[in-house]
Protein backbone atom coordinates (compact mmCIF):
# COMPACT_ATOMS: atom_id res chain seq x y z
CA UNK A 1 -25.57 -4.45 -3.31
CA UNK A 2 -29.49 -4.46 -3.72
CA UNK A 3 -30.43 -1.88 -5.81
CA UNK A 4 -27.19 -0.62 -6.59
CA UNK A 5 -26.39 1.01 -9.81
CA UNK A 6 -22.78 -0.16 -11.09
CA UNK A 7 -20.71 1.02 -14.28
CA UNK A 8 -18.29 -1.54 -14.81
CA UNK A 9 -15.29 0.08 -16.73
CA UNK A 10 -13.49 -3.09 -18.60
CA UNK A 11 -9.69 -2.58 -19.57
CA UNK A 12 -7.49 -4.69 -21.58
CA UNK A 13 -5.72 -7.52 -19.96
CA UNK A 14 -6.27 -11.26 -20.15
CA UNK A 15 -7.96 -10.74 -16.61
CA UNK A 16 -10.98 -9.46 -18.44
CA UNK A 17 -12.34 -12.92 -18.40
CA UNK A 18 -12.87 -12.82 -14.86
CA UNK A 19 -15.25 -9.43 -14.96
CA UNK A 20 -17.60 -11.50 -16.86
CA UNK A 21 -18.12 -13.69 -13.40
CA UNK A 22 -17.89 -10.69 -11.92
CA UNK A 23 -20.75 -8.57 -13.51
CA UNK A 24 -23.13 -12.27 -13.08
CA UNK A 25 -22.16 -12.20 -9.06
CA UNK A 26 -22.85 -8.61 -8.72
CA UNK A 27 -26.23 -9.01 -10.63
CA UNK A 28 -27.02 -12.34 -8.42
CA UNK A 29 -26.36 -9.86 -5.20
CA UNK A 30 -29.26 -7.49 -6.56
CA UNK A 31 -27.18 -4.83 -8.52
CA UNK A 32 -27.88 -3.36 -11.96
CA UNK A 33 -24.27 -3.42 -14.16
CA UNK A 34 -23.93 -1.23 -16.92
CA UNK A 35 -20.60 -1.81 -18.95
CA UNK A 36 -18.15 0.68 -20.72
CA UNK A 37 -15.07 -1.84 -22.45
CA UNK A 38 -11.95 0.55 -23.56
CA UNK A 39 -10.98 -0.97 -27.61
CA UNK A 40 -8.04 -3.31 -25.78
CA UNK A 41 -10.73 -4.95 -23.60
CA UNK A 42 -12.36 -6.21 -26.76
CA UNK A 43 -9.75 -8.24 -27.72
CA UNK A 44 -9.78 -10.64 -24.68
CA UNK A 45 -13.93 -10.79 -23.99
CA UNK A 46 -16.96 -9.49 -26.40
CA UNK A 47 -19.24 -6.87 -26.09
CA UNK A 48 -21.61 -9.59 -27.23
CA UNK A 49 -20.31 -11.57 -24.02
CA UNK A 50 -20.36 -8.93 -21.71
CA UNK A 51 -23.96 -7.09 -22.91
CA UNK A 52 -25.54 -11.04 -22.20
CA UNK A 53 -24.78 -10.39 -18.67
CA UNK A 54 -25.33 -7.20 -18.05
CA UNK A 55 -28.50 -7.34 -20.33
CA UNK A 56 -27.94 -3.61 -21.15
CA UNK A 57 -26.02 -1.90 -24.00
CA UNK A 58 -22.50 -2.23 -23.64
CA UNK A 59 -20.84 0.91 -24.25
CA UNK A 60 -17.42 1.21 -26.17
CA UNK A 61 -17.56 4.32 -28.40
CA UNK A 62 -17.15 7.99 -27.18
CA UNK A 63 -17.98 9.34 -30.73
CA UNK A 64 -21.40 7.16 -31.01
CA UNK A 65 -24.42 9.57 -32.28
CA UNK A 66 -26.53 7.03 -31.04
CA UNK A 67 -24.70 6.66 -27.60
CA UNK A 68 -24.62 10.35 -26.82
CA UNK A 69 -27.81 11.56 -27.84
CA UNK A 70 -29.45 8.40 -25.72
CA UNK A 71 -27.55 8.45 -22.97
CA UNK A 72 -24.53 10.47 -23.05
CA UNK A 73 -21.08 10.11 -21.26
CA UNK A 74 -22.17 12.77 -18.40
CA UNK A 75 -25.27 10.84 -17.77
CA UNK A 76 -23.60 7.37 -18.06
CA UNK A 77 -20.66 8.64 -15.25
CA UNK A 78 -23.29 9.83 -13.11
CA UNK A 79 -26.55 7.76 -13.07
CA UNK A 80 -24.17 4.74 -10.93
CA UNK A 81 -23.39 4.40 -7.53
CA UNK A 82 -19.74 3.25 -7.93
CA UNK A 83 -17.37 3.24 -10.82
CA UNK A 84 -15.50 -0.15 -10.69
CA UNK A 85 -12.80 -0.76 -13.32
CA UNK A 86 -11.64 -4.34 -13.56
CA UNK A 87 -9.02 -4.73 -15.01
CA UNK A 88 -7.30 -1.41 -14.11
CA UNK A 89 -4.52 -1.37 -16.64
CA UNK A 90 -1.23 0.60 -16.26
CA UNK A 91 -2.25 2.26 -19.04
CA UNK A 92 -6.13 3.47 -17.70
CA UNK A 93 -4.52 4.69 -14.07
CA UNK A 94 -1.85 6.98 -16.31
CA UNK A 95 -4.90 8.18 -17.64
CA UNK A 96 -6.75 9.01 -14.56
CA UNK A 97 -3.74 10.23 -12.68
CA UNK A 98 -2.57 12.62 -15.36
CA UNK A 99 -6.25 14.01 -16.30
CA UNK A 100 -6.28 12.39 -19.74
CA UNK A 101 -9.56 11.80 -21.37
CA UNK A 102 -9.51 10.70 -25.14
CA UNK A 103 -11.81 7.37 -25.30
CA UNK A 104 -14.78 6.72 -23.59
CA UNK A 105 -13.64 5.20 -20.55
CA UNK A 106 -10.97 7.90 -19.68
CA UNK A 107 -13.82 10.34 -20.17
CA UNK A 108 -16.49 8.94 -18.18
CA UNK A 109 -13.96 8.50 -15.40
CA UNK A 110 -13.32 12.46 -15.38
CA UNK A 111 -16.86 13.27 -15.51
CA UNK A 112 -17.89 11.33 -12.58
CA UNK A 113 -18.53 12.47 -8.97
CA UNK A 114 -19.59 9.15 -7.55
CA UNK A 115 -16.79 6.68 -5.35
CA UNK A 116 -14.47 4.72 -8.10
CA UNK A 117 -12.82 1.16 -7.23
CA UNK A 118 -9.66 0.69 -9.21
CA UNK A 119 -8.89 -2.92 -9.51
CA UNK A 120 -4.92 -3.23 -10.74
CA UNK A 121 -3.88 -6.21 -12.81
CA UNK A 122 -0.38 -5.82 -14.91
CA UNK A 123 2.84 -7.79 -14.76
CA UNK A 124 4.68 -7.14 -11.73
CA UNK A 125 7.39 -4.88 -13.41
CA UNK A 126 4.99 -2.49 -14.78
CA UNK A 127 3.10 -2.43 -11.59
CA UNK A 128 6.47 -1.49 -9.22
CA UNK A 129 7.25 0.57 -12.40
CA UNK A 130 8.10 3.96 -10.52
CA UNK A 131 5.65 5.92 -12.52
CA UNK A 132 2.98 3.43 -12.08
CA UNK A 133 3.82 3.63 -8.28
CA UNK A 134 3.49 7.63 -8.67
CA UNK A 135 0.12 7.39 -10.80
CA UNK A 136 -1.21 4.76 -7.81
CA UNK A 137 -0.46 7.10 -5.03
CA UNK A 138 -2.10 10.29 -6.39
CA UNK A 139 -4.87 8.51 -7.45
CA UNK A 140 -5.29 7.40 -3.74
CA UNK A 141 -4.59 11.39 -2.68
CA UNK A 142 -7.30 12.35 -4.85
CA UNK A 143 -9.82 9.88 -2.98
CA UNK A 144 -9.95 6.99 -5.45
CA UNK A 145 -10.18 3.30 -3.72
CA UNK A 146 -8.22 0.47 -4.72
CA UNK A 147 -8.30 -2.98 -3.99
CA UNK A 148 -5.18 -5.66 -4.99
CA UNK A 149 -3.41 -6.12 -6.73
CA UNK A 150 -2.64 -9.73 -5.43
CA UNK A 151 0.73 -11.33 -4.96
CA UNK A 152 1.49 -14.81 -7.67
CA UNK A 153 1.92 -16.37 -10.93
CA UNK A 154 1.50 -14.13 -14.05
CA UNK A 155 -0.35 -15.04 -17.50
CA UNK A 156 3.56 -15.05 -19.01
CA UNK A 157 5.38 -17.82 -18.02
CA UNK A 158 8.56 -17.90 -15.15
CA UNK A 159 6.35 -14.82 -14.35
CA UNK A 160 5.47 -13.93 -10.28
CA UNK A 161 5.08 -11.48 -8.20
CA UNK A 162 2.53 -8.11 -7.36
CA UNK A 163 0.21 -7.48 -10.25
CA UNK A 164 -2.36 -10.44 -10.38
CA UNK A 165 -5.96 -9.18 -10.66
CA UNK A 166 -7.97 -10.02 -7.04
CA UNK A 167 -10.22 -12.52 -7.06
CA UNK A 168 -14.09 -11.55 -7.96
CA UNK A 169 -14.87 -11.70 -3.94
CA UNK A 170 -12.37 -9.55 -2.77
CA UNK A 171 -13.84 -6.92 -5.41
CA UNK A 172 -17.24 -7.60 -4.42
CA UNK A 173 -16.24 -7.08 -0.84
CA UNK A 174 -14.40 -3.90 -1.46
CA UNK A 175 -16.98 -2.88 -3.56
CA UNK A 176 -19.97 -3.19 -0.95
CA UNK A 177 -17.55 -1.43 2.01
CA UNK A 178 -17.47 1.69 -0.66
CA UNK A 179 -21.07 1.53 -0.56
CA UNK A 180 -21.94 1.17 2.82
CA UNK A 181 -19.73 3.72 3.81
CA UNK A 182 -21.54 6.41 1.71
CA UNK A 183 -24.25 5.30 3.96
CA UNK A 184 -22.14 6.33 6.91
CA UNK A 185 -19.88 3.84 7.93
CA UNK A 186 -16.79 4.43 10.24
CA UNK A 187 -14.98 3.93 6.92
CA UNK A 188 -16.51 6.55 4.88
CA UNK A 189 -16.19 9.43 8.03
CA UNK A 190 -11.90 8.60 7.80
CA UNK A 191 -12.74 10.55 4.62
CA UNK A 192 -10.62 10.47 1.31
CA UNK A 193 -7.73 11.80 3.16
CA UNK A 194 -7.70 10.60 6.73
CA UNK A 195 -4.40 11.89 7.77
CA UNK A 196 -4.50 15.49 6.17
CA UNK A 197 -2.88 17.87 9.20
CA UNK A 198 -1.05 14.71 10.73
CA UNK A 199 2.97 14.15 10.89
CA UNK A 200 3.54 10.65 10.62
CA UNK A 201 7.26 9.67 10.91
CA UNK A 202 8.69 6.65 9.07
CA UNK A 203 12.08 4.56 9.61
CA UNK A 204 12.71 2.19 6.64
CA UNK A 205 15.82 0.36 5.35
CA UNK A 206 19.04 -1.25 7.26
CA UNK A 207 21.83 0.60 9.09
CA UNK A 208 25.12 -0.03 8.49
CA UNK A 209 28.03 -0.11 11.29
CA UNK A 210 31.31 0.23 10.32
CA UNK A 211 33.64 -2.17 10.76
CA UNK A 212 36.87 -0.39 9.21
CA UNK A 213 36.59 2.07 6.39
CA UNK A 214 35.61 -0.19 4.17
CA UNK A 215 33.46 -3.21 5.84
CA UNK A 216 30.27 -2.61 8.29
CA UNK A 217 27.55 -4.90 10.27
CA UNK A 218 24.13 -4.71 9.15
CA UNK A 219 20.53 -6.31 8.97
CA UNK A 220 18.98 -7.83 5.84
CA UNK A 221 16.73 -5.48 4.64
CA UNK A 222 15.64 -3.40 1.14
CA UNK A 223 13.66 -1.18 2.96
CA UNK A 224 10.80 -1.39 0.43
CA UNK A 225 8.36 -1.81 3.08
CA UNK A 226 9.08 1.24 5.30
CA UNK A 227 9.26 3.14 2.12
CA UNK A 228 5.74 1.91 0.83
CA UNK A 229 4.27 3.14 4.48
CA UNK A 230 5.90 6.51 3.75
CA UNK A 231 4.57 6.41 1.06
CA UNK A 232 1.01 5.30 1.65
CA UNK A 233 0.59 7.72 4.50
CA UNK A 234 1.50 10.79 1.97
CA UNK A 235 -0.83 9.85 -0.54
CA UNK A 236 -4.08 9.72 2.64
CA UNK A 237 -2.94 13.07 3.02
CA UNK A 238 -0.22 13.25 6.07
CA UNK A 239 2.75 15.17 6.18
CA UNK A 240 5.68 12.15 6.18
CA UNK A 241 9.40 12.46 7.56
CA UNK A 242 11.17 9.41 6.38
CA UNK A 243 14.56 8.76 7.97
CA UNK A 244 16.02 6.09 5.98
CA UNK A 245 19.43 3.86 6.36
CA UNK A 246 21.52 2.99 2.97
CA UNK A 247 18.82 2.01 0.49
CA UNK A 248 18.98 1.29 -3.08
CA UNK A 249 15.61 2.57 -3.83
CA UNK A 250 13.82 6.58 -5.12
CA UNK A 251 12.53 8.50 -2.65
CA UNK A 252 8.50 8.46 -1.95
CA UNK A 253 6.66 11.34 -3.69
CA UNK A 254 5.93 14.38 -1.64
CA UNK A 255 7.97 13.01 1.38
CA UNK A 256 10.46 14.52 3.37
CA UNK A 257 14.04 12.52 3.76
CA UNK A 258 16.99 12.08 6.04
CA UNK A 259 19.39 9.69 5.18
CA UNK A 260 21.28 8.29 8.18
CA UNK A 261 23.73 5.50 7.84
CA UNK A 262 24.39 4.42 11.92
CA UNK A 263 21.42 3.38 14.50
CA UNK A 264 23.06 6.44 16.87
CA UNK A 265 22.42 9.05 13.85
CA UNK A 266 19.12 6.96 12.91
CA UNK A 267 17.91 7.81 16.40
CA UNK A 268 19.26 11.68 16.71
CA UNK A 269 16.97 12.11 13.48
CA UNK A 270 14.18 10.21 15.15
CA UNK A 271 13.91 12.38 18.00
CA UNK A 272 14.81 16.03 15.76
CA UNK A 273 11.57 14.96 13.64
CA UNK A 274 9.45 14.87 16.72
CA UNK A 275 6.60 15.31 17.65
CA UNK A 276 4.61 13.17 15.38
CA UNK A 277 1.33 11.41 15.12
CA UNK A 278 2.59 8.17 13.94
CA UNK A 279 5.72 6.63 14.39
CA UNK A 280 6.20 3.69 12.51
CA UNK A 281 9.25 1.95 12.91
CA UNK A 282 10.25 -0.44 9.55
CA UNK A 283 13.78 -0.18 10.07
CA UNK A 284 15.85 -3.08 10.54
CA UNK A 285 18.43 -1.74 12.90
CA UNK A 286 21.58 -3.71 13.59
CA UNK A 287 21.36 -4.55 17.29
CA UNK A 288 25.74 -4.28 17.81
CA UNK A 289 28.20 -1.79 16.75
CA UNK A 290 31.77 -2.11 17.63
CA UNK A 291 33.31 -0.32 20.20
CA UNK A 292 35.86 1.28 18.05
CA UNK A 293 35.64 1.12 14.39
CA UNK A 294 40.26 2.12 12.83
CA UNK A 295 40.43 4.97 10.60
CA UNK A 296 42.68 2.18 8.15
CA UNK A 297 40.83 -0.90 6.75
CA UNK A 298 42.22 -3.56 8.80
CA UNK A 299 44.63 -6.16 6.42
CA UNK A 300 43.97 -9.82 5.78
CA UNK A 301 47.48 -10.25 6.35
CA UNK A 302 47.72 -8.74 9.96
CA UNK A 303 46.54 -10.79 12.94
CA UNK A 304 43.35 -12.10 13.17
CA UNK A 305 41.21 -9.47 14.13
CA UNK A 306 38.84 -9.48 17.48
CA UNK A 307 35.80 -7.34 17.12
CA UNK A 308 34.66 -6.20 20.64
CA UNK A 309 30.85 -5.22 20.55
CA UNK A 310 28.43 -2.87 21.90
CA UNK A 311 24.95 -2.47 21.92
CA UNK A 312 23.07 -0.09 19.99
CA UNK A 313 20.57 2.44 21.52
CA UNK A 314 17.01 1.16 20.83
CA UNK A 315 14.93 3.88 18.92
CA UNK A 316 11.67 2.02 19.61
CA UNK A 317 11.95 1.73 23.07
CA UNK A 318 13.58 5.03 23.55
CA UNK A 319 10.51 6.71 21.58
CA UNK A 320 7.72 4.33 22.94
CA UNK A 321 8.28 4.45 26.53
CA UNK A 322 8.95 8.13 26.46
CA UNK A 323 6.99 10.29 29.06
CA UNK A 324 7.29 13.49 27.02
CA UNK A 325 6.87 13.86 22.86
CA UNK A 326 5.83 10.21 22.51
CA UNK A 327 3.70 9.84 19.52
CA UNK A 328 0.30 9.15 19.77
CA UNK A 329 0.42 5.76 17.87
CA UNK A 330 3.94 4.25 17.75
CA UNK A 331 4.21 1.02 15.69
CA UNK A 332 7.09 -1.01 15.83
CA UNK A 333 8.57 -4.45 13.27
CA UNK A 334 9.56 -7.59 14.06
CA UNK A 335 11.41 -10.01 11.60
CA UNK A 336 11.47 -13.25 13.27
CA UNK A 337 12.57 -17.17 12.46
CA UNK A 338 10.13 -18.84 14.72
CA UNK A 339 7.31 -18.40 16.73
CA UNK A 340 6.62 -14.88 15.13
CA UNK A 341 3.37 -13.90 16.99
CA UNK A 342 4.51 -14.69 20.66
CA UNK A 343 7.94 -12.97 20.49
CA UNK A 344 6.34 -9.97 18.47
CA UNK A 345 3.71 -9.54 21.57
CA UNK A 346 6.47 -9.87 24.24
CA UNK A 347 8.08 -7.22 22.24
CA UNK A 348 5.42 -4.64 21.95
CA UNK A 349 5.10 -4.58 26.12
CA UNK A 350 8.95 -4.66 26.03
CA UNK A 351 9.33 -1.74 23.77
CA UNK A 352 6.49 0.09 25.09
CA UNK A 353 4.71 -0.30 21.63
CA UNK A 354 1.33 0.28 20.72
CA UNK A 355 1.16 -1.97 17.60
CA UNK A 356 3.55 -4.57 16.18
CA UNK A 357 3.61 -5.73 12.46
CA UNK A 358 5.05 -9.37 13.35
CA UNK A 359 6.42 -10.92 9.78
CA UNK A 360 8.39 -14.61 9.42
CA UNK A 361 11.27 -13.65 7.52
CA UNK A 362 12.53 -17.45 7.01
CA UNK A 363 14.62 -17.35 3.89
CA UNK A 364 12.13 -19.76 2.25
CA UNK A 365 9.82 -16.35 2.50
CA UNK A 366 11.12 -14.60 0.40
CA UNK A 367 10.34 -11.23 2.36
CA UNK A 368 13.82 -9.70 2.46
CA UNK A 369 13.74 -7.84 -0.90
CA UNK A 370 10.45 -9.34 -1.90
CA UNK A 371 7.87 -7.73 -3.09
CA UNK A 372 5.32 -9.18 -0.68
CA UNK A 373 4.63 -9.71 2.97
CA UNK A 374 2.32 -12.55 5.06
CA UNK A 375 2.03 -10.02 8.24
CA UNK A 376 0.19 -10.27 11.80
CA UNK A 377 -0.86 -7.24 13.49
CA UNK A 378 -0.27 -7.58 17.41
CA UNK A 379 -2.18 -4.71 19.57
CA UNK A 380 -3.26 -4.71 23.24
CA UNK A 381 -6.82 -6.61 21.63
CA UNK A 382 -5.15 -9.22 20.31
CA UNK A 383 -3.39 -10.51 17.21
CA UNK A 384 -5.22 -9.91 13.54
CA UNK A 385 -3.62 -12.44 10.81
CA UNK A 386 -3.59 -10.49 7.64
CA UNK A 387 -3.43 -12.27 4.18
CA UNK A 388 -0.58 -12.42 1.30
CA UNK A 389 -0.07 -8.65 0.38
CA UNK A 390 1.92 -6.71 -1.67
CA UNK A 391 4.12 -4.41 0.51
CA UNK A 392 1.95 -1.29 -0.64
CA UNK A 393 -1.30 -3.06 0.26
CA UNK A 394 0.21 -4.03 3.52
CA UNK A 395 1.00 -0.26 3.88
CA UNK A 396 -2.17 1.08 2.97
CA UNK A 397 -4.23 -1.25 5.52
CA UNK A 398 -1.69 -0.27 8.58
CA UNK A 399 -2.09 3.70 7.29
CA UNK A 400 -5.69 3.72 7.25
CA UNK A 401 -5.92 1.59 10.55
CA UNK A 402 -3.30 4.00 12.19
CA UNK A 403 -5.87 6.77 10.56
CA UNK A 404 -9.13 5.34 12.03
CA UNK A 405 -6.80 5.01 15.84
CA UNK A 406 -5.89 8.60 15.63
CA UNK A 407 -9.84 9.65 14.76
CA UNK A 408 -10.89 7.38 17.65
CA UNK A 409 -8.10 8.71 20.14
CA UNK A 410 -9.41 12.30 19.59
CA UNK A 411 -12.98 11.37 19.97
CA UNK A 412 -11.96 9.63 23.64
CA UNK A 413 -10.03 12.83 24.46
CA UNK A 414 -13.23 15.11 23.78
């Protein structure tokens, strides 16, 4: 941070308290802070507040005479190092994602061609608010960094869930990995768009096997995680094939979709989307079907039906431990009760995976049909325990790791 030139963009939420820590941390790490505070933000901290820390001009007008012929919205967008705006309101990434540029921080945000760090804080609806979730994932297409939101308790009461503004760390941290990749990190050479040219093939949601007509065996499962990787791995730039079972939920931006309802036609769309780059397998795919499902529903009233069973093919093994097509990276799930990490790393040698994302979906988790996810990443290096993330977040981290495997893969094959 020493050095550093940083245009803090302010937006209105009651988490604006927490950028006035915020611009005294950065300015204890060695940065300069310059401040631009949209009207909302004014309601929740002062400019008086805010210019005491920064000990510059805080800057809230774009039709000040004094403002522009001083400094000047172009200069002010361009003279930093990074853009950070904290909080990044619902309303302010609407703004950036459609173009939109009628106050002063919406302007200086389109006039700048240095790295921006969007920092989300909303209530949880607005931020799984389809549109929102559209907004998000062009904004990461288009090369902008995000960090959070974090998963818990919102300002209005009997309110939880995705949308809590990170902590000033996290941002800090985020904040100096922007920077140090413009000096060249491994981070920065992934580029805006790491998977641009790559197919990356996604399973997501449960399947169903039918029982009679009208009754089936399935898995628990919403599928919102398989669809955030799809997702996620559009909006770095891949082309995505997303073969989904029955899901309640709107189809990812940009993605291409087969619906499948069985694990047999789940796995025949598998291998017709072949070959890929990534395979990531989300789906929670009943393990049984039964042997013969009657064309009639079968009647309470009848005898007490017996339900012989078979087992279903297994897409992740079938695809991981294939000699020919096999994806370069191949990812594969595990939902697990109890001692999540060990069974997850028997089964990525069992399945022939390269990665597993090992979750504990206890009920007291919350994780089926949640909107966040406590996962562990298990590769052939070890086991990584990731924090409390929103499904997207969790998504974005795997898609960008998966992005930085590929880049290495290609470098070792050169």
């Amino acid at each position: 941070m020493k050095q550093q030139r940083i245009l803090l963009i302010i937006g209105g939420g009651i988490a604006a308290y927490k950028c006035l820590d915020l611009i005294r941390r950065l300015r204890e790490a060695g940065a300069s802070v310059r401040a631009v505070m949209t009207r909302a933000a004014t309601e929740f901290v002062t400019p008086l507040s805010v210019g005491a820390l920064t000990s510059e001009r805080v800057f809230t007008d774009l039709f000040s005479l004094n403002d522009e012929q001083e400094i000047g919205h172009i200069r002010l967008s361009r003279e930093a190092d990074l853009l950070i705006v904290a909080p990044a309101t619902a309303d302010l990434i609407a703004k950036m994602a459609g173009g939109h540029a009628d106050d002063l921080a919406s302007t200086v945000l389109m006039a700048t061609d240095k790295p921006v760090l969007l920092a989300p804080a909303m209530n949880p609806r607005m931020w799984l608010n389809p549109a929102t979730q559209r907004n998000v994932a062009q904004l990461r297409a288009d090369g902008v960094h995000f960090v959070g939101p974090n998963t818990g308790e919102m300002a209005e009461r009997d309110e939880a869930g995705p949308g809590r503004l990170v902590e000033v760390p996290e941002i800090i941290d985020a904040a100096n990995k922007i920077l140090a990749g413009r000096r060249g990190s491994p981070l920065a050479r992934v580029g805006a768009r790491p998977l641009a040219g790559r197919h990356v093939l996604v399973t997501s949601g449960p399947t169903h096997e039918p029982i009679d007509p009208v009754r089936y065996i399935a898995n628990r499962s919403s599928g919102k995680q398989g669809h955030a990787i799809a997702r996620a791995a559009a909006a770095l730039g891949a082309r995505v094939t997303l073969v989904t079972g029955p899901v309640s939920l709107a189809d990812p931006p940009s993605v291409d979709v087969v619906r499948v309802e069985t694990a047999e036609q789940m796995l025949h769309a598998v291998q017709a989307a072949l070959p890929a780059g990534i395979a990531a397998f989300a789906a929670a795919v009943a393990d049984w079907r039964t042997a013969s499902a009657p064309r009639e529903k079968i009647k309470k009233s009848g005898a007490k039906p017996s339900l012989e069973l078979v087992e279903n093919p297994d897409i992740l093994a079938t695809v991981g431990k294939s000699r020919s097509g096999r994806p370069t990276l191949v990812i594969g799930f595990a939902a697990e009760t109890e001692n999540v990490t060990s069974e997850a790393a028997k089964k990525r040698k069992a399945k022939g995976a390269d990665w597993i994302v090992a979750n504990d979906v206890s009920p007291s988790r919350g994780v089926f049909g949640g909107d966040g996810n406590t996962v562990h990443l298990v590769t052939a290096d070890g086991i990584e325990d990731w924090p409390t993330l929103s499904k997207d977040e969790v998504a974005r981290r795997l898609m960008l790791r998966a992005a930085e495997f590929l880049r290495h893969s290609a470098a070792a094959a050169e």
